[in-house]
C-alpha atoms as a PDB file:
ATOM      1  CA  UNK A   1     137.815  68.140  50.190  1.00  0.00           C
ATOM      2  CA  UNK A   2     138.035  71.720  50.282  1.00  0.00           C
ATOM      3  CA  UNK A   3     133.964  72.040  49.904  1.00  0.00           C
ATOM      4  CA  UNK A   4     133.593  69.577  52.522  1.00  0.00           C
ATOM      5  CA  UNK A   5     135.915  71.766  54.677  1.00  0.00           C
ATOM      6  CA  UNK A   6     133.770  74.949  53.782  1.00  0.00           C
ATOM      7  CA  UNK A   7     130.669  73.793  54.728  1.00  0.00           C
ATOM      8  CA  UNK A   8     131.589  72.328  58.078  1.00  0.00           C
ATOM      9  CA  UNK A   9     133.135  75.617  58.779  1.00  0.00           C
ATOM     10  CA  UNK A  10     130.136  77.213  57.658  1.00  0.00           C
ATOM     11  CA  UNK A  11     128.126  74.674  59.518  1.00  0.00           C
ATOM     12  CA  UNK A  12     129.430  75.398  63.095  1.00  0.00           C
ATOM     13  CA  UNK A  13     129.396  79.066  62.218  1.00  0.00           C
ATOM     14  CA  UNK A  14     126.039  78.794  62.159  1.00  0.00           C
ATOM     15  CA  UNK A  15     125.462  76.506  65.286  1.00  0.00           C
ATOM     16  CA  UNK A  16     127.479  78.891  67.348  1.00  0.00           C
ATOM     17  CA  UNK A  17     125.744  81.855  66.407  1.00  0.00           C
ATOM     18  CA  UNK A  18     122.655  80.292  67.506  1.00  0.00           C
ATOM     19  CA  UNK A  19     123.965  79.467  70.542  1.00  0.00           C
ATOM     20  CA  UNK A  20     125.066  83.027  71.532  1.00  0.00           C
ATOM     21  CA  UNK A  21     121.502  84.246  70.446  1.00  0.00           C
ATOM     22  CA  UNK A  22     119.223  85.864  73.339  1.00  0.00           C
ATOM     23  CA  UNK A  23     117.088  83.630  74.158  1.00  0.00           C
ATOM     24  CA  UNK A  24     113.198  84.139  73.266  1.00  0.00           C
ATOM     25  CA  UNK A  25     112.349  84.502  77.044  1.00  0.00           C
ATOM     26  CA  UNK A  26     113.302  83.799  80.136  1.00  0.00           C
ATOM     27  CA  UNK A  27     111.612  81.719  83.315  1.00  0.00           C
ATOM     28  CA  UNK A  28     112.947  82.932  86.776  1.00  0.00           C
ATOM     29  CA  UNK A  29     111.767  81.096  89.973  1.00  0.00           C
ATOM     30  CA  UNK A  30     111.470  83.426  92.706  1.00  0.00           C
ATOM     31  CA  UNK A  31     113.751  83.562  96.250  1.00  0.00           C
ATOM     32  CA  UNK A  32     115.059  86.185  98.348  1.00  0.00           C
ATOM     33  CA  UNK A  33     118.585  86.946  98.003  1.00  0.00           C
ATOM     34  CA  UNK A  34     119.213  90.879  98.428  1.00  0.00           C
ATOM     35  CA  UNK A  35     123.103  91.751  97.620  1.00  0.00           C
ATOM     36  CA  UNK A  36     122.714  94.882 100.037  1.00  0.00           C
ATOM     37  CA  UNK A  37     121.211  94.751 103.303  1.00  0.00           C
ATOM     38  CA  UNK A  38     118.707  97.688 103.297  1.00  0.00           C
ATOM     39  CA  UNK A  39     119.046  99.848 106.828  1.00  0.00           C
ATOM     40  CA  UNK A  40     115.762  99.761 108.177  1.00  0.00           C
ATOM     41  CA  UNK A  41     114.741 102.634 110.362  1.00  0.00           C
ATOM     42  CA  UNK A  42     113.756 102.126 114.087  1.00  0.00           C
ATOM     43  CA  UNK A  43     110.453 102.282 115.299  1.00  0.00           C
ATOM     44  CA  UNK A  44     110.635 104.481 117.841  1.00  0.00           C
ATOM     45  CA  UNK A  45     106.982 105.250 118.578  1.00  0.00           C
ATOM     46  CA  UNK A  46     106.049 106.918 121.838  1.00  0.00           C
ATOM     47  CA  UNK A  47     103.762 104.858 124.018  1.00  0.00           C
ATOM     48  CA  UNK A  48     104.289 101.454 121.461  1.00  0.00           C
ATOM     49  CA  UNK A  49     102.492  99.802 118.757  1.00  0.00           C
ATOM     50  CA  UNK A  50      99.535  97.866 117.747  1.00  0.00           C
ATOM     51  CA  UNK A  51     100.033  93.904 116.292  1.00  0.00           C
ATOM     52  CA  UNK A  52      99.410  94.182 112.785  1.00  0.00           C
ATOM     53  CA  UNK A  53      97.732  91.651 110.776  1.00  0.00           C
ATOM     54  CA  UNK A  54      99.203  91.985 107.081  1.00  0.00           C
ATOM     55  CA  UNK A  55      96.329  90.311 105.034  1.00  0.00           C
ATOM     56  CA  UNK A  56      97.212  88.750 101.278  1.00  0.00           C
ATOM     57  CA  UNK A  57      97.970  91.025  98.625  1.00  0.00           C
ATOM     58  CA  UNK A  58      95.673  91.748  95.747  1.00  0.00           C
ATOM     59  CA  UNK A  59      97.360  91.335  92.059  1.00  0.00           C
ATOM     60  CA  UNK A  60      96.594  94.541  90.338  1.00  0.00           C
ATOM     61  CA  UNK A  61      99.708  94.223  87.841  1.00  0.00           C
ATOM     62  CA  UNK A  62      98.913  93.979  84.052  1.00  0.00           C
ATOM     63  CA  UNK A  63     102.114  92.326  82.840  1.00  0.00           C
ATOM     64  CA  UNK A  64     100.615  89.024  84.129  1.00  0.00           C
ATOM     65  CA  UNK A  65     103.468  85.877  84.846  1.00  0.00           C
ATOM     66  CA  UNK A  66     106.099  88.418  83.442  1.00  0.00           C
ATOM     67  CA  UNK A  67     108.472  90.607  86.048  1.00  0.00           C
ATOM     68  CA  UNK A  68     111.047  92.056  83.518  1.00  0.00           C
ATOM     69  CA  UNK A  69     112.599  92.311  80.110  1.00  0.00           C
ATOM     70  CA  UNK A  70     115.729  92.322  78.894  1.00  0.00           C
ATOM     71  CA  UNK A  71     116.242  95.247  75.777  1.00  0.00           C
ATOM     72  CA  UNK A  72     119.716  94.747  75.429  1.00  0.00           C
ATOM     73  CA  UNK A  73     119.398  93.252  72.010  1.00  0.00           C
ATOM     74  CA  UNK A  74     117.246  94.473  69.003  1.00  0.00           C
ATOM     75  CA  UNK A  75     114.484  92.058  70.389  1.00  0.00           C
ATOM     76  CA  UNK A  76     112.864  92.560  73.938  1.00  0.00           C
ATOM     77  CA  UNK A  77     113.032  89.385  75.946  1.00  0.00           C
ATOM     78  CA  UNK A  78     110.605  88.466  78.023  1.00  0.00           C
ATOM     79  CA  UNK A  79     111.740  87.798  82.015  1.00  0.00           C
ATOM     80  CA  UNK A  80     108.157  85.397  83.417  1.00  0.00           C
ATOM     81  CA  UNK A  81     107.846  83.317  86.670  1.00  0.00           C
ATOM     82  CA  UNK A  82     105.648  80.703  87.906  1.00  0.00           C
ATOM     83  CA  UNK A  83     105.911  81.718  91.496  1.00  0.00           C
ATOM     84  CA  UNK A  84     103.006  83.642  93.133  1.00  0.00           C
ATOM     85  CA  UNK A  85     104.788  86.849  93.111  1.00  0.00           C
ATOM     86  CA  UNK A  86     102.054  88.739  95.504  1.00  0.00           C
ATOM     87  CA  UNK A  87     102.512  86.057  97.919  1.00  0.00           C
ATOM     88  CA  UNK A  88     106.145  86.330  97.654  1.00  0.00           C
ATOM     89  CA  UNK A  89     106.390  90.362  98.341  1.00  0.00           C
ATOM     90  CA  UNK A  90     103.753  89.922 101.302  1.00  0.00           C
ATOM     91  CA  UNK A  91     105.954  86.952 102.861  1.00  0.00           C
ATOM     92  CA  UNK A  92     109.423  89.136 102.400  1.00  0.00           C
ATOM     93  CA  UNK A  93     107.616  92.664 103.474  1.00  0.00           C
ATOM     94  CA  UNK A  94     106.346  90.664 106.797  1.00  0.00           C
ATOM     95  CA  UNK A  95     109.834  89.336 107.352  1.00  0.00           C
ATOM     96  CA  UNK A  96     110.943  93.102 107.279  1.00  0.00           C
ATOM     97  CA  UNK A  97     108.404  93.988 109.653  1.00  0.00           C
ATOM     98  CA  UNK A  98     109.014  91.748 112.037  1.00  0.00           C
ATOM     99  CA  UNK A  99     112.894  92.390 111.976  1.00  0.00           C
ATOM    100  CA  UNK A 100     112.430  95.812 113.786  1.00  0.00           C
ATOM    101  CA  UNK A 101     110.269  94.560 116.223  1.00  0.00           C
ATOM    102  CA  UNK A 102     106.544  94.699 115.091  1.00  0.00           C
ATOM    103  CA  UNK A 103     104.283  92.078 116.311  1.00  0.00           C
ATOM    104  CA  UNK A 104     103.241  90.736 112.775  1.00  0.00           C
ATOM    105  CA  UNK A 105      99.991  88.434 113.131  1.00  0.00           C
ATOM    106  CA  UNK A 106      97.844  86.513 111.111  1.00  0.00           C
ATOM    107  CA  UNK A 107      95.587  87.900 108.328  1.00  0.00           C
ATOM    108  CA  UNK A 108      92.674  87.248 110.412  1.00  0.00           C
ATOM    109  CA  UNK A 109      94.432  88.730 113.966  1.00  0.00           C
ATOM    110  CA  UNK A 110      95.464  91.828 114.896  1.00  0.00           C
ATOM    111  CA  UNK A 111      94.569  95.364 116.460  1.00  0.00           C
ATOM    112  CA  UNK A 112      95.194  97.046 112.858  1.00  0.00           C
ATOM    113  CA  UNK A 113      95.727  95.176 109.338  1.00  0.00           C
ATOM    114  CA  UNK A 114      97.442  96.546 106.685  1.00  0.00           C
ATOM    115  CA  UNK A 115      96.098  95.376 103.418  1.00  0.00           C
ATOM    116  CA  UNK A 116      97.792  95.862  99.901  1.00  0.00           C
ATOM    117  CA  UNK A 117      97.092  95.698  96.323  1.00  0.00           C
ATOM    118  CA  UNK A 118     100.497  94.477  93.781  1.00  0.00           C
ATOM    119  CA  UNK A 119     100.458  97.378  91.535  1.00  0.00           C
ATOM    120  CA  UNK A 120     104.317  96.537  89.988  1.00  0.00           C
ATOM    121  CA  UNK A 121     106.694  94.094  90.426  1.00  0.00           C
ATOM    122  CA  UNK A 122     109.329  94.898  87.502  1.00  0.00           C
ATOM    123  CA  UNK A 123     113.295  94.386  86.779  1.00  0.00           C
ATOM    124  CA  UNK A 124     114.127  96.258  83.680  1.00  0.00           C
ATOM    125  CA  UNK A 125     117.873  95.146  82.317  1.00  0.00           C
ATOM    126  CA  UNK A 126     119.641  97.394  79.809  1.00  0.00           C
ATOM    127  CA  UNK A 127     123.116  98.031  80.829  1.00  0.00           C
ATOM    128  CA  UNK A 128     122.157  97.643  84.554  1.00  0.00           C
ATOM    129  CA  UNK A 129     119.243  95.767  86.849  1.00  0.00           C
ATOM    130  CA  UNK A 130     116.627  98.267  87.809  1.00  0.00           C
ATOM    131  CA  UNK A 131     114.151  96.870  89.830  1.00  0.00           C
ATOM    132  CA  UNK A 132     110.900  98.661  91.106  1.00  0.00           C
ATOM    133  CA  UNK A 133     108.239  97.232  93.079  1.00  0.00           C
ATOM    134  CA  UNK A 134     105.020  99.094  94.347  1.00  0.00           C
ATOM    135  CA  UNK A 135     102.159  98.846  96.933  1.00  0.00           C
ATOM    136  CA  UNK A 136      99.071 100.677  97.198  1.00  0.00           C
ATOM    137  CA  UNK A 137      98.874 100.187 100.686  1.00  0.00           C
ATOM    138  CA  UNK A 138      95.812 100.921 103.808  1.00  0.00           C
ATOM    139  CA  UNK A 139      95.682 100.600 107.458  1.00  0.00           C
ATOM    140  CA  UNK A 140      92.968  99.471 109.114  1.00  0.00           C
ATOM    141  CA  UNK A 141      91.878  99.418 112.638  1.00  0.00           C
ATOM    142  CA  UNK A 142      90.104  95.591 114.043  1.00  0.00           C
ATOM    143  CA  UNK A 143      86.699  97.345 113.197  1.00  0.00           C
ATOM    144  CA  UNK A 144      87.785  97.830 109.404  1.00  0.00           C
ATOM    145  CA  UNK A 145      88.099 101.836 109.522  1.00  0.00           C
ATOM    146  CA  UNK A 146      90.446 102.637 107.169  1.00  0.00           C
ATOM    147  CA  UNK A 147      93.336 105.229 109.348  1.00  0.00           C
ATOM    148  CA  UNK A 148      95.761 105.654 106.303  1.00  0.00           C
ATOM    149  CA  UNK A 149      96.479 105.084 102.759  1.00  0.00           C
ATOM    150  CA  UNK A 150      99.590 105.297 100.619  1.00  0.00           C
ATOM    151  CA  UNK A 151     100.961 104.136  97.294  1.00  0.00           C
ATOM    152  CA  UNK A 152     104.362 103.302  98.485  1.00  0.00           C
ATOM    153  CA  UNK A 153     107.590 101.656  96.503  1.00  0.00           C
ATOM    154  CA  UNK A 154     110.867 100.537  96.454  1.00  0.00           C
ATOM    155  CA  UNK A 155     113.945 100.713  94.078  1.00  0.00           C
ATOM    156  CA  UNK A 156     116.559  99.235  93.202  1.00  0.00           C
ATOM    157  CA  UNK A 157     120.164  99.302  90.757  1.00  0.00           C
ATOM    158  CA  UNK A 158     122.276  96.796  90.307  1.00  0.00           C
ATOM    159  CA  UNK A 159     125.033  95.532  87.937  1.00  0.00           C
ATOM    160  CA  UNK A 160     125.293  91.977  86.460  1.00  0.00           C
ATOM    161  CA  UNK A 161     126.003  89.748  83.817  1.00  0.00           C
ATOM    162  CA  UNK A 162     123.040  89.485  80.982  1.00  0.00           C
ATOM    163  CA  UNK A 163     120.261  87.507  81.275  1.00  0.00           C
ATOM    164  CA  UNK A 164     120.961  85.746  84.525  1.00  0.00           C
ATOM    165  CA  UNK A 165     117.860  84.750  87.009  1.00  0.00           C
ATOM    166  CA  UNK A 166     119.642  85.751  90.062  1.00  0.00           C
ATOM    167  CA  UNK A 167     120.103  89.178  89.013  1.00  0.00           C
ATOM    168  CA  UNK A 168     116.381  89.443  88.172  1.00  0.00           C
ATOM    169  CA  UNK A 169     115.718  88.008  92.236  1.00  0.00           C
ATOM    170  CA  UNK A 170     117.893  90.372  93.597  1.00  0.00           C
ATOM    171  CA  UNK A 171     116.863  93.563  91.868  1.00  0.00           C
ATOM    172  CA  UNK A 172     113.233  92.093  93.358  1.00  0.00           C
ATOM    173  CA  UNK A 173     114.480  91.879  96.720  1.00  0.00           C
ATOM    174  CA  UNK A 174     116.630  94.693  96.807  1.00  0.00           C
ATOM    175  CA  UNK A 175     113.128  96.571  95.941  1.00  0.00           C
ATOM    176  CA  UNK A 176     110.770  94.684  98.313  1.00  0.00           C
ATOM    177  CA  UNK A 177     113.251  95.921 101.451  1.00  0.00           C
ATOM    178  CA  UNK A 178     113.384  99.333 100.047  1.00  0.00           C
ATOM    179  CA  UNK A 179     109.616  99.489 100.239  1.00  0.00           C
ATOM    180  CA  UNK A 180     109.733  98.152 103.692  1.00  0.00           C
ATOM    181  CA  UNK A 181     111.836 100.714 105.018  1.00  0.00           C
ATOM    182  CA  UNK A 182     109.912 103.439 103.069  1.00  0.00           C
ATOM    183  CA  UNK A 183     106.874 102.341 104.594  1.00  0.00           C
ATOM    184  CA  UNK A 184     108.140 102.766 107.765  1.00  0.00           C
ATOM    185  CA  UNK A 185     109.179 105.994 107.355  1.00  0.00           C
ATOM    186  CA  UNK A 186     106.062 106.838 106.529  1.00  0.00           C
ATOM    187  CA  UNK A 187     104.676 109.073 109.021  1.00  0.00           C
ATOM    188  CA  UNK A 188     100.874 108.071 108.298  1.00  0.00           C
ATOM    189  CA  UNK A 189     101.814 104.448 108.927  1.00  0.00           C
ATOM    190  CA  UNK A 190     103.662 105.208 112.233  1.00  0.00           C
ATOM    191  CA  UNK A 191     100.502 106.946 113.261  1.00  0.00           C
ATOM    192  CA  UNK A 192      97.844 104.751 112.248  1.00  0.00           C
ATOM    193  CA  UNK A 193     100.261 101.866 113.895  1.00  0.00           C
ATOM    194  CA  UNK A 194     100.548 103.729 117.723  1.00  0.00           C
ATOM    195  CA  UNK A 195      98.790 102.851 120.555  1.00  0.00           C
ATOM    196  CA  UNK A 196      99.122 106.899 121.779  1.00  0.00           C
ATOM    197  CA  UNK A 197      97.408 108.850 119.063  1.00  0.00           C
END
């Protein structure tokens, strides 16, 4: 009786431990849910703006499917996606653009077009969320001179409990409206975008 009691202690020990191991990776499905709204500078440019065409963005990344790892553990795990994360920052970084006013077209419309290449799209979790996403980014005018260039990125740092998908989707949107509002700034991009130059 007492053996039988031993090894079914010994059994759930076992399935419990198990169960609290890290997983061996983990599958996030992309959507936009920032936990801070990102102030987005005005764009103030003397004598107005061109429409800009934001074309699709190239993926230059070399982590392939994966966004992120977790290195809490001894272990790395693995943070991957099926969503078309290129697509994704495009769609959010037009959404930005147009919510301070600038007449965001088509990719094939436009008096200037602002084309991108992915070079990171990354949430590294330790003790916190730190997100980083990154553009190499050129203006264009409707005759395909190129009027400025710019790698430009976005952060972001954020607390939350291990492992969980949503934290990994808001450290990426966090980022992608960081990036907006640093491209913004920019003064090259204010430039290449005005009508008065």
């Amino acid at each position: 009786m007492r053996r039988a009691w031993l090894t079914a202690l010994l059994l759930t020990g076992t399935i419990a431990s198990a169960t609290l191991a890290a997983p061996k990776e983990l599958n996030v499905v992309l959507k936009w849910n920032p936990n801070e709204k990102q102030s987005m500078p005005a764009l103030d440019v003397t004598g107005g703006v061109y429409a800009v065409a934001i074309a699709p963005s190239i993926d230059k990344r070399d982590k392939g499917n994966q966004i992120g790892e977790n290195t809490e553990g001894k272990t790395a795990v693995p943070v991957n996606t099926s969503s078309d994360v290129p697509a994704f920052v495009r769609e959010h970084l037009a959404a930005q653009l147009k919510s301070i006013g600038l007449d965001v077209k088509a990719a094939d419309a436009g008096d200037r077009v602002l084309r991108s290449e992915l070079v990171e799209c990354w949430v590294a979790e330790s003790k916190r969320y730190n997100g980083s996403v990154r553009l190499r980014v050129s203006i264009a005018d409707a005759g395909g001179k190129e009027l400025w260039s710019a790698l430009v990125g976005g952060t972001s740092d954020n607390f939350g409990r291990s492992l969980k998908p949503d934290n990994y989707t808001e450290g990426i949107s966090n980022s992608i409206e960081s990036l907006a509002a640093n491209l913004v700034s920019a003064a090259g991009f204010r430039t290449a975008i005005a009508k008065a130059r």
